[in-house]
N, C-alpha and C. Protein backbone atom coordinates (compact mmCIF):
# COMPACT_ATOMS: atom_id res chain seq x y z
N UNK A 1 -1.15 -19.84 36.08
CA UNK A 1 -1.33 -19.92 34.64
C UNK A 1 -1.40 -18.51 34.04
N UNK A 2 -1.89 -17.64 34.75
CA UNK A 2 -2.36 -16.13 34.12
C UNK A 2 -1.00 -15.76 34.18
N UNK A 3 -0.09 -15.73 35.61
CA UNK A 3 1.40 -15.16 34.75
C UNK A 3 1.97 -16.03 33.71
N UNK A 4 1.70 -17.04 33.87
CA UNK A 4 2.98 -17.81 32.55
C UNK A 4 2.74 -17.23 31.31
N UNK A 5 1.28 -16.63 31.05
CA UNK A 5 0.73 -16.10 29.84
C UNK A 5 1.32 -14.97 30.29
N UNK A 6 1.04 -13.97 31.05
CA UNK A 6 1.76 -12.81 30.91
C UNK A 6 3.29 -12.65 30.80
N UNK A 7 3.67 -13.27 31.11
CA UNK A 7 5.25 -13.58 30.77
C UNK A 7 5.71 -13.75 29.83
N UNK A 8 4.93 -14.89 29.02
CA UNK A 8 4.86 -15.28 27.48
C UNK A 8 4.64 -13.95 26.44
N UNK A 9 3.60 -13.35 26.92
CA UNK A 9 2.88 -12.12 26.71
C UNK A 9 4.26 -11.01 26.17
N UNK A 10 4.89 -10.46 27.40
CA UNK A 10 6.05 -9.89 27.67
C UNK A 10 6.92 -10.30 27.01
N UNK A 11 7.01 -11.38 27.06
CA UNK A 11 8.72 -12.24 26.46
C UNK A 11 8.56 -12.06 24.70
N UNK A 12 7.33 -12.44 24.48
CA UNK A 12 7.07 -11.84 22.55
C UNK A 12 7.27 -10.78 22.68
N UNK A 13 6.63 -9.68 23.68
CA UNK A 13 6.92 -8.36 23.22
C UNK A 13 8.24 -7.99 23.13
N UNK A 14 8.77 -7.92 24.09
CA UNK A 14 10.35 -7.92 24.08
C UNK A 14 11.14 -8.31 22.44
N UNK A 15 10.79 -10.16 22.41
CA UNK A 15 11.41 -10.41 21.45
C UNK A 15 11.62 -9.17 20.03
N UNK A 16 9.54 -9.02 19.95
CA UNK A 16 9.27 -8.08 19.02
C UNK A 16 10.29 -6.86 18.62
N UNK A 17 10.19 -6.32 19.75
CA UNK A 17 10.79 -4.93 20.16
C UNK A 17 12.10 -4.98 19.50
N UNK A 18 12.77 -5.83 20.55
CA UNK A 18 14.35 -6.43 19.62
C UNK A 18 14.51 -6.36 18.42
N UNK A 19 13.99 -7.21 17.85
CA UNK A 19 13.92 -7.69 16.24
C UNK A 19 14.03 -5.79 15.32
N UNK A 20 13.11 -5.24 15.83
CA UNK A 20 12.66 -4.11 15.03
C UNK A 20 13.68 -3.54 15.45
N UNK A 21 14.37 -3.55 16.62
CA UNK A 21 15.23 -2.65 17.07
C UNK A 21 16.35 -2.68 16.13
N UNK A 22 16.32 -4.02 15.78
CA UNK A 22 18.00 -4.47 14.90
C UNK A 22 17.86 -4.37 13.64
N UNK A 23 16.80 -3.74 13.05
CA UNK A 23 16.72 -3.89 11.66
C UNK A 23 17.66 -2.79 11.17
N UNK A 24 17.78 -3.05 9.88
CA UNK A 24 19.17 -1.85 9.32
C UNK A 24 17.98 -0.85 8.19
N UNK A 25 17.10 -1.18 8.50
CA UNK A 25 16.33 -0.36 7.77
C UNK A 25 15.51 0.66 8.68
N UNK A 26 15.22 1.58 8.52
CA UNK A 26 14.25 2.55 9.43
C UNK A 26 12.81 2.00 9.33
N UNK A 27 12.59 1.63 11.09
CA UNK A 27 10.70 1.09 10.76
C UNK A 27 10.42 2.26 11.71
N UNK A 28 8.69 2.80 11.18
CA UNK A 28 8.18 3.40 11.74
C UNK A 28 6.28 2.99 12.03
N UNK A 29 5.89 3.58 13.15
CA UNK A 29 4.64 3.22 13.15
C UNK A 29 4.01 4.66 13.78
N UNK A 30 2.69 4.97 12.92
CA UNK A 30 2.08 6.66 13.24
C UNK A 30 0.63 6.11 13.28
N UNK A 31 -0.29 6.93 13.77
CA UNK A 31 -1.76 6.65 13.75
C UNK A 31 -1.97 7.53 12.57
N UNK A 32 -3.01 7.45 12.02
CA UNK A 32 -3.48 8.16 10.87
C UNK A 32 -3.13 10.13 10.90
N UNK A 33 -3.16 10.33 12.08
CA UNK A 33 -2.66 12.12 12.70
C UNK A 33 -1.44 12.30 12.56
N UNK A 34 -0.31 11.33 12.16
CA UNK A 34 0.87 11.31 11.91
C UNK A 34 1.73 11.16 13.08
N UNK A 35 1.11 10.95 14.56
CA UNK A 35 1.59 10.77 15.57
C UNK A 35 2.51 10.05 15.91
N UNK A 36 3.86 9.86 15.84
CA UNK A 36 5.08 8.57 16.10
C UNK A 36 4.87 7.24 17.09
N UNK A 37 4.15 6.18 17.30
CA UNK A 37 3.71 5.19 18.22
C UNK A 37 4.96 4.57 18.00
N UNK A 38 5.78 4.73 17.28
CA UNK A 38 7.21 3.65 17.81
C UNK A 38 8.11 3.81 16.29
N UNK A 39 9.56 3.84 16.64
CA UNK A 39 9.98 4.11 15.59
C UNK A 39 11.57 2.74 16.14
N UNK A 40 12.04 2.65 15.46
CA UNK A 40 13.66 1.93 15.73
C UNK A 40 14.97 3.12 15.27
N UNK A 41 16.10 2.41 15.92
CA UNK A 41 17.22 3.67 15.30
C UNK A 41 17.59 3.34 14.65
N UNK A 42 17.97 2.47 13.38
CA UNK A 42 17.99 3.03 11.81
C UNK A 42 17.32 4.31 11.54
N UNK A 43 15.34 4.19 11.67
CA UNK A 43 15.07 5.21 11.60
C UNK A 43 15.59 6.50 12.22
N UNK A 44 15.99 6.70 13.12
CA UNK A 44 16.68 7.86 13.83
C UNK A 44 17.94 8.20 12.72
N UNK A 45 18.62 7.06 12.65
CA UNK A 45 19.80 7.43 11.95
C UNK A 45 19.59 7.94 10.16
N UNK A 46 18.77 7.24 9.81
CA UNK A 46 18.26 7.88 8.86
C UNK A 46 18.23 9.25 8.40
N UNK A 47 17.73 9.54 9.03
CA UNK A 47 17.08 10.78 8.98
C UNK A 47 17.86 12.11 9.82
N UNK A 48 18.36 11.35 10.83
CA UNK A 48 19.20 12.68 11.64
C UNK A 48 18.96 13.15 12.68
N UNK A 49 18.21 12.16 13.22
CA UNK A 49 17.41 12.57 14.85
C UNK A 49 18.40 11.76 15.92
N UNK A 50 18.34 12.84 17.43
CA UNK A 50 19.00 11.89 18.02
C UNK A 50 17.98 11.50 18.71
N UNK A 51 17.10 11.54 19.05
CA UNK A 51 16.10 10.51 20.01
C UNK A 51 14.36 10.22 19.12
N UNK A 52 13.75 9.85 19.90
CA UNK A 52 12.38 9.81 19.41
C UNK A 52 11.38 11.11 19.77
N UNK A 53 11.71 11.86 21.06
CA UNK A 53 10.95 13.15 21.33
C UNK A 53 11.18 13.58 20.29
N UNK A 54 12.25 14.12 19.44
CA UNK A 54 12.47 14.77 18.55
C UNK A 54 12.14 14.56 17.17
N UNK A 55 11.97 13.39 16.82
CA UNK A 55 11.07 13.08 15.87
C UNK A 55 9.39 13.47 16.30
N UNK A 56 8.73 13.34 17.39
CA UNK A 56 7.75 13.63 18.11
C UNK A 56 7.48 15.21 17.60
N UNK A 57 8.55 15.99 18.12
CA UNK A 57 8.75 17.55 18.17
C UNK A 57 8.59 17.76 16.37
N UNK A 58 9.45 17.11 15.79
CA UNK A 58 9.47 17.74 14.18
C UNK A 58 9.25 16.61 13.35
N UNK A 59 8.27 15.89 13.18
CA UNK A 59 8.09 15.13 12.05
C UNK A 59 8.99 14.80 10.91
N UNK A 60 9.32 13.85 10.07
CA UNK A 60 10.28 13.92 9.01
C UNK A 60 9.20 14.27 8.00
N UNK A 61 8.36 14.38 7.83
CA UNK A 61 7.42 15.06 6.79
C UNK A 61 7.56 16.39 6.48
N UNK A 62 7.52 16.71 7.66
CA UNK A 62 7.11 18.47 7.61
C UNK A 62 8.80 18.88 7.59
N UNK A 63 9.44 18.46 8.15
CA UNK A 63 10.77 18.93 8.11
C UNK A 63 11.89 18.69 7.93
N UNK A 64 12.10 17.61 6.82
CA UNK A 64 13.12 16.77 5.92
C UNK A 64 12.85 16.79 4.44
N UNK A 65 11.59 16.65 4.18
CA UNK A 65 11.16 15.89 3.15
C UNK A 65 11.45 16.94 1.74
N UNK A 66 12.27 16.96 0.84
CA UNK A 66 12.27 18.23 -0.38
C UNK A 66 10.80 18.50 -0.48
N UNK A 67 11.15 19.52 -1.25
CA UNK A 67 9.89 20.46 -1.76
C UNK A 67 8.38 19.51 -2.55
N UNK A 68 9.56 19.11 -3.93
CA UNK A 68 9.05 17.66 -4.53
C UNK A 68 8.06 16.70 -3.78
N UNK A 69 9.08 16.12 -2.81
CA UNK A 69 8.47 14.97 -1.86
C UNK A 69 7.78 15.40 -1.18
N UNK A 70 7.78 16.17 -0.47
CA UNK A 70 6.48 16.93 0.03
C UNK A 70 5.34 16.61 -0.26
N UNK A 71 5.28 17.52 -1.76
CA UNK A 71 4.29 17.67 -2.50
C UNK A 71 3.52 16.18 -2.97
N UNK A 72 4.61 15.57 -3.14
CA UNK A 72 3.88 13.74 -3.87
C UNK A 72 3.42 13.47 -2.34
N UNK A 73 3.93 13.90 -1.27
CA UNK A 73 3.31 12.95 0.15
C UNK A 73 2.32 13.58 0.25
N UNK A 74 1.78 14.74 0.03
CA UNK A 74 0.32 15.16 0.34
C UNK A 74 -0.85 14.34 -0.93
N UNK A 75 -0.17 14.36 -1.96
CA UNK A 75 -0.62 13.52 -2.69
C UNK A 75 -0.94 12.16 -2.25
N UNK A 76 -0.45 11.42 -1.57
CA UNK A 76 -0.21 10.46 -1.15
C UNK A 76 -1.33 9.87 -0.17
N UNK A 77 -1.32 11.25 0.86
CA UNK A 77 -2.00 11.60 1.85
C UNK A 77 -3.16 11.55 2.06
N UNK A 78 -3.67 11.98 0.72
CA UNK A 78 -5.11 12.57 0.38
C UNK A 78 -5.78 11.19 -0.31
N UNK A 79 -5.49 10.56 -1.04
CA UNK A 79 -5.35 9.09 -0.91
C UNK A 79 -5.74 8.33 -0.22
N UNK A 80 -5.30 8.36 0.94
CA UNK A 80 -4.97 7.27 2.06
C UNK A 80 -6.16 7.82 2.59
N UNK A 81 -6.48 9.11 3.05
CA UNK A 81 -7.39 9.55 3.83
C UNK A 81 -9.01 9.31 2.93
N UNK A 82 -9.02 9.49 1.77
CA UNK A 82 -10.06 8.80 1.06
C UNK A 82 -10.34 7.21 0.86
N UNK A 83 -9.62 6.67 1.51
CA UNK A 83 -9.36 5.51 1.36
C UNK A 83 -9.02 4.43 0.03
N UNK A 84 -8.59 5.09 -1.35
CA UNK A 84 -8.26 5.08 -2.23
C UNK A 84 -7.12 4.39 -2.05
N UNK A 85 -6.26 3.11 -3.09
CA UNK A 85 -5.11 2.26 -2.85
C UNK A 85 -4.10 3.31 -3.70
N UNK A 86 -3.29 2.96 -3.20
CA UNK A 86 -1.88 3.74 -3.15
C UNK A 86 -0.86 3.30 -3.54
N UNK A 87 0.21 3.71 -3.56
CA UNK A 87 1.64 2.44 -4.34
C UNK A 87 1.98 2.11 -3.08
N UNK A 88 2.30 1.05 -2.77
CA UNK A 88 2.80 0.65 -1.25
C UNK A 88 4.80 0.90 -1.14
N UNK A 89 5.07 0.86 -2.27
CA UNK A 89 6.23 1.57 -2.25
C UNK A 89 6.67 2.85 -3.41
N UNK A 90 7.24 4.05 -2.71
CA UNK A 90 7.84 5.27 -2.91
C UNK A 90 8.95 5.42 -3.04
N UNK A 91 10.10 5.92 -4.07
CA UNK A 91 10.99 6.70 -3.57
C UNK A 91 10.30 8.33 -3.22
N UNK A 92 11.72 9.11 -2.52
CA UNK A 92 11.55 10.12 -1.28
C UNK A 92 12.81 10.85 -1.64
N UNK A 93 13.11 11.74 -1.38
CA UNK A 93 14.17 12.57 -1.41
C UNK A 93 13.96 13.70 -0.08
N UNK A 94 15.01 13.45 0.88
CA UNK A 94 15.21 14.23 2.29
C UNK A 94 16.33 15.09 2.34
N UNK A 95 16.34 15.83 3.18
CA UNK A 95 17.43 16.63 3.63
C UNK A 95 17.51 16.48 4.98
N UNK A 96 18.63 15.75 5.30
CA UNK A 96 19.03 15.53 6.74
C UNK A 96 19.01 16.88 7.43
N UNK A 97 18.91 16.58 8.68
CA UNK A 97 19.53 17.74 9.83
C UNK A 97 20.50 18.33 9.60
N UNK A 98 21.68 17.24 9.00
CA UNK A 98 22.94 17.82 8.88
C UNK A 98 23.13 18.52 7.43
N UNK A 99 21.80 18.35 6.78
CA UNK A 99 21.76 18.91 5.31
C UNK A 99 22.52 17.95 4.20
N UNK A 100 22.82 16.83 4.50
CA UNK A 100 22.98 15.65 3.37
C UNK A 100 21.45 15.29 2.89
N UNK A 101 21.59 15.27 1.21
CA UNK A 101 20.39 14.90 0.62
C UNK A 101 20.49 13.33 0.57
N UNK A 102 19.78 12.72 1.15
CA UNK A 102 19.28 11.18 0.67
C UNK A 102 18.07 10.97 0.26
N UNK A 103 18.52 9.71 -0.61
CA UNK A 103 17.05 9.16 -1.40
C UNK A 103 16.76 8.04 -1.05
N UNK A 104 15.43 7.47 -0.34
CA UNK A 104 14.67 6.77 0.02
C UNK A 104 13.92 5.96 -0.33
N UNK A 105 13.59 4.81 -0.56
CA UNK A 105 12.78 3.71 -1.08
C UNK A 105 11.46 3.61 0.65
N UNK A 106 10.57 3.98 0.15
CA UNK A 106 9.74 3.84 1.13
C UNK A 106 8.77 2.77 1.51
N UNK A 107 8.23 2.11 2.01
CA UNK A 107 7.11 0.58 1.72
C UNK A 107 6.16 1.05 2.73
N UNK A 108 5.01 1.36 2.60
CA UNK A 108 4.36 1.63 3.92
C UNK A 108 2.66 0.86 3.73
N UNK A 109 2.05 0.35 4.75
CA UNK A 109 0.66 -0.42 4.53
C UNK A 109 0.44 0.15 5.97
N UNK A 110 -0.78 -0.65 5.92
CA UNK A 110 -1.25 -0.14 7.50
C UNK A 110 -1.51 -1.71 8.21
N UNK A 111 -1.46 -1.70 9.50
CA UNK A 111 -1.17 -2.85 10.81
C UNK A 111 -2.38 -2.47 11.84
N UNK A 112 -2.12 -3.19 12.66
CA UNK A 112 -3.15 -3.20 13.71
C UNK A 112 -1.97 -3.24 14.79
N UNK A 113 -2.01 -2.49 15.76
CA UNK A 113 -0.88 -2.07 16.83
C UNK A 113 -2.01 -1.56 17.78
N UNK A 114 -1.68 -2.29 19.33
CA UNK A 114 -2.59 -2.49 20.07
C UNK A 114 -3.85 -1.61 19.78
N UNK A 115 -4.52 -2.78 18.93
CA UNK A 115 -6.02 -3.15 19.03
C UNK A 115 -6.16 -2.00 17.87
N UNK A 116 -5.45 -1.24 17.00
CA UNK A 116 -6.10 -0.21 16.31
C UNK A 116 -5.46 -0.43 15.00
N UNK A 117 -6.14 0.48 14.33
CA UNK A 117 -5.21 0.25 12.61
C UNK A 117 -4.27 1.75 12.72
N UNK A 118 -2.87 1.10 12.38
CA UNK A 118 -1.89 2.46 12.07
C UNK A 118 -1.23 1.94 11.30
N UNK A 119 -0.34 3.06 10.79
CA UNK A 119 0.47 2.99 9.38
C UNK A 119 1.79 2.58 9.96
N UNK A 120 2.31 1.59 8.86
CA UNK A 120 3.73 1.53 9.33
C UNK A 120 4.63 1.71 8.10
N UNK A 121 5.86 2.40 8.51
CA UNK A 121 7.01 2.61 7.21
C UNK A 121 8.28 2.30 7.34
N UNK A 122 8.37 1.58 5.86
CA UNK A 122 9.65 1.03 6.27
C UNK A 122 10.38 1.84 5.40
N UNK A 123 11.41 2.37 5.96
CA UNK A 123 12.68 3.48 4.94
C UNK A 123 14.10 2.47 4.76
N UNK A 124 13.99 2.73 3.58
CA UNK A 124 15.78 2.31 3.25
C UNK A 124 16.31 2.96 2.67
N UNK A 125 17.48 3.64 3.12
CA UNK A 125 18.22 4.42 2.12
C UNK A 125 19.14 3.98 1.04
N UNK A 126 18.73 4.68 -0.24
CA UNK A 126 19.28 4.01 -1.40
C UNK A 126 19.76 5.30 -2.33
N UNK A 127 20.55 5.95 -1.75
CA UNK A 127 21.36 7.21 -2.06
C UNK A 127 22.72 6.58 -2.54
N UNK A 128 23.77 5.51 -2.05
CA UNK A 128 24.11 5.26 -2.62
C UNK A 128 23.70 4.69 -4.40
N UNK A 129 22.97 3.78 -4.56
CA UNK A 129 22.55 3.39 -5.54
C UNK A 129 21.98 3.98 -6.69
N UNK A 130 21.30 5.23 -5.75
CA UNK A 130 21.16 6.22 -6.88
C UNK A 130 22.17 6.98 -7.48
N UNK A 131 23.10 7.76 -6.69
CA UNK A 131 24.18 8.11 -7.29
C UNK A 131 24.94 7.39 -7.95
N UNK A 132 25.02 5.87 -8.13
CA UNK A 132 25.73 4.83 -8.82
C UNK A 132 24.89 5.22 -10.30
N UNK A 133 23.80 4.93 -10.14
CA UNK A 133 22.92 4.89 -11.54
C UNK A 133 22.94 6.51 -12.47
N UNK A 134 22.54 7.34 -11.27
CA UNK A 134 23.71 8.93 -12.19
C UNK A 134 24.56 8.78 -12.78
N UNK A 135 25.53 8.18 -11.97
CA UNK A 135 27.15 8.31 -12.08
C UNK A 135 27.09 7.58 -14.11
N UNK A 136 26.99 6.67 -13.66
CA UNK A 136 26.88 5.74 -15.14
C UNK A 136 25.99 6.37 -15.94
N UNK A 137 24.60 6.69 -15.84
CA UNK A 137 23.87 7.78 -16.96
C UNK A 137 25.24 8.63 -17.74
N UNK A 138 25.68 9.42 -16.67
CA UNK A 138 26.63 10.52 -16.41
C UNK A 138 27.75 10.04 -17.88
N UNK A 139 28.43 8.75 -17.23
CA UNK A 139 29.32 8.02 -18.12
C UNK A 139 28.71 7.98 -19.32
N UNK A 140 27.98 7.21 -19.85
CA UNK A 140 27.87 6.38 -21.10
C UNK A 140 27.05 7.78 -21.96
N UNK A 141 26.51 8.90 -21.22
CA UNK A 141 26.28 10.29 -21.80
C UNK A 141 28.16 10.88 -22.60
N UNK A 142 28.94 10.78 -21.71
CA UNK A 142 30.49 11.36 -21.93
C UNK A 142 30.92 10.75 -22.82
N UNK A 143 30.97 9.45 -23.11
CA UNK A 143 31.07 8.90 -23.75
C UNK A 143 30.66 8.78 -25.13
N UNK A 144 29.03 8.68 -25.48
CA UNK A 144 28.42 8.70 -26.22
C UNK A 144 28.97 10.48 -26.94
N UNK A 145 29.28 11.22 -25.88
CA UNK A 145 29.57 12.79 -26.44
C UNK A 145 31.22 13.00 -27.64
N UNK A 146 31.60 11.92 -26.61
CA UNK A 146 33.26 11.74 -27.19
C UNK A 146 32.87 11.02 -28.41
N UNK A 147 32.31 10.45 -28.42
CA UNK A 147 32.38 9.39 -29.93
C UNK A 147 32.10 10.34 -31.18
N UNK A 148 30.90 11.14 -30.39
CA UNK A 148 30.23 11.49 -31.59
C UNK A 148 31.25 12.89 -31.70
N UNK A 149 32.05 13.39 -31.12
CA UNK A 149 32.36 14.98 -31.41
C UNK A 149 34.32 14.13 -32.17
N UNK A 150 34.54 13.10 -32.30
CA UNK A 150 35.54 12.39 -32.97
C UNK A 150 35.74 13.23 -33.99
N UNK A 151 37.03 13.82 -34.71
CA UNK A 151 37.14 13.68 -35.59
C UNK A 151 37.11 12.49 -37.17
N UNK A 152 37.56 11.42 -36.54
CA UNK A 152 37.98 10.20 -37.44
C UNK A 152 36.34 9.47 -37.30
N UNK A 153 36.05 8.91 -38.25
CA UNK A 153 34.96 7.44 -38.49
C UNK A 153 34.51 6.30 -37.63
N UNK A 154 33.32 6.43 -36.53
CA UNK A 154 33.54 5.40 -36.02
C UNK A 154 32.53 5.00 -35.76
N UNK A 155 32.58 2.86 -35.96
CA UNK A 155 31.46 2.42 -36.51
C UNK A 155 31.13 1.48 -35.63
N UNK A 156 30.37 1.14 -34.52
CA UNK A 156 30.06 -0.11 -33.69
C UNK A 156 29.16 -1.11 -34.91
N UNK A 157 29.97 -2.60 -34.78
CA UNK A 157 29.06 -3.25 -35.75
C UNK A 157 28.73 -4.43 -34.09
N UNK A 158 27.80 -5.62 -34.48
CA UNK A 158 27.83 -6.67 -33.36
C UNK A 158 28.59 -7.78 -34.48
N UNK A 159 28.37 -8.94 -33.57
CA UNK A 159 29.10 -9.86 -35.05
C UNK A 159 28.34 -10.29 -35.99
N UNK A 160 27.45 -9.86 -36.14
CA UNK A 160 26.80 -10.24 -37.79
C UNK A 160 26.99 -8.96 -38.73
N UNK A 161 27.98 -8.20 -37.99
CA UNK A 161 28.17 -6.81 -39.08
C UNK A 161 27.14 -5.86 -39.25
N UNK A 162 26.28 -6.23 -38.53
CA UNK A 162 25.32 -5.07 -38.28
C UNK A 162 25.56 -3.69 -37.63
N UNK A 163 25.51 -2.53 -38.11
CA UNK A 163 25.86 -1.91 -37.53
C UNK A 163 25.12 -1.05 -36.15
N UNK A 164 25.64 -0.62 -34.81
CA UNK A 164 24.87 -0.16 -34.03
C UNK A 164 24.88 1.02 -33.72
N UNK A 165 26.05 1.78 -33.94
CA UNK A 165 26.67 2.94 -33.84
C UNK A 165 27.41 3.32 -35.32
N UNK A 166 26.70 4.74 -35.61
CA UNK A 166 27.81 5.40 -36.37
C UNK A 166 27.95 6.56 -35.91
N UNK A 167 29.06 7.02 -35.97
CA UNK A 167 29.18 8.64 -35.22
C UNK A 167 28.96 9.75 -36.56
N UNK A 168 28.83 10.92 -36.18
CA UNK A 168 28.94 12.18 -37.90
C UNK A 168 29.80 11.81 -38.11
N UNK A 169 31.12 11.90 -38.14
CA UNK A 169 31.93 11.87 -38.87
C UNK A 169 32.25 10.57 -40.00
N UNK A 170 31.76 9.74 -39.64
CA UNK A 170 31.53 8.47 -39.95
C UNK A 170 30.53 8.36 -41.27
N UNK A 171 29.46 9.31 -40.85
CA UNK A 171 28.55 9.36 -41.60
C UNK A 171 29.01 10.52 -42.65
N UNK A 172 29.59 11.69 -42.66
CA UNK A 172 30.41 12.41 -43.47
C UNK A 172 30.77 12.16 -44.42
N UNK A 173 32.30 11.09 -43.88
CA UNK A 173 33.20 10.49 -44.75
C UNK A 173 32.37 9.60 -45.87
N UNK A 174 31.20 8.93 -45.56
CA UNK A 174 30.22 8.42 -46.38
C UNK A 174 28.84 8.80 -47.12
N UNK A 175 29.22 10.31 -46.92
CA UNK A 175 28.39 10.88 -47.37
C UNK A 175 26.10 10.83 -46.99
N UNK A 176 26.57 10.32 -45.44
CA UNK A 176 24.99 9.59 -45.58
C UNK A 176 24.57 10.79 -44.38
N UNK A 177 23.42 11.36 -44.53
CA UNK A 177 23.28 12.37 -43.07
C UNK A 177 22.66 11.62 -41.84
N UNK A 178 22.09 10.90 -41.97
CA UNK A 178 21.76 9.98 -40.70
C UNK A 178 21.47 8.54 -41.33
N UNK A 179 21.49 7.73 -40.09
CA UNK A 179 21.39 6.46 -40.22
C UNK A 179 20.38 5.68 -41.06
């Protein structure tokens, strides 16, 4: 009976292990000293590590994280260590190994991992998405620039003729200086 439980025992862990292994998101687990107790390779890939010693050797805190992020994680830090509640999710801004900047959505709480309380983090990178949401700021800024530097009159109404947009020139030709 004591092995079938240890087996059972084993066979969850395993499963466990797996599961985390396959996630497409970076999980990590540290004791309060920032010590790495288990990480998956998303996280590796993330970030730019090829193994786990090396995350061990250089922390992604101390040696990824911008200047910025840094600074909000000691913030963060000081927090946690007072035992004060915290946002359970962050964005992050890193600089890979290879020196690509990504931006990070972070979720982190704390777990109990054999028999103790440690922190765990989950990273997703959302660098695409951010540069999507630039990109379009970016746009409807160019845009908004073109309308208004128009020579000719131009008037966004919706359909009740209300108007939503007038550009200067618009306002010129009508003699009105702002809306």
């Amino acid at each position: 009976a004591i092995k079938q439980a240890e087996a059972v025992v084993k066979n969850s862990e395993q499963n466990l292990s797996n599961a985390l292994d396959k996630l497409p998101m970076g999980f990590r687990i540290t004791d309060f000293e920032e010590n790495t107790l288990y990480l998956n390779q998303a996280f590796l890939d993330i970030f730019g590590y090829e193994n786990a010693d090396e995350v061990k050797a250089k922390p992604p805190v101390k040696t990824f994280y911008t200047p910025e992020s840094h600074a909000d994680y000691l913030l963060r830090r000081e927090k946690l260590l007072r035992g004060e509640p915290r946002d359970k999710s962050v964005k992050v801004d890193i600089i890979r190994k290879d020196g690509v900047l990504r931006h990070l959505q972070l979720f982190s709480g704390e777990l109990m991992w054999n028999g103790k309380k440690h922190i765990q983090t989950l990273s997703v990178d959302i660098t695409e998405q951010t540069n999507i949401e630039k990109a379009l700021i970016n746009s409807e800024q160019n845009l908004h620039n073109a309308l208004e530097n128009l020579p000719m009159g131009i008037r966004i109404a919706d359909k009740d003729d209300k108007s939503l947009y007038l550009n200067q020139a618009f306002l010129n030709i009508y003699g009105y200086k702002d809306i």
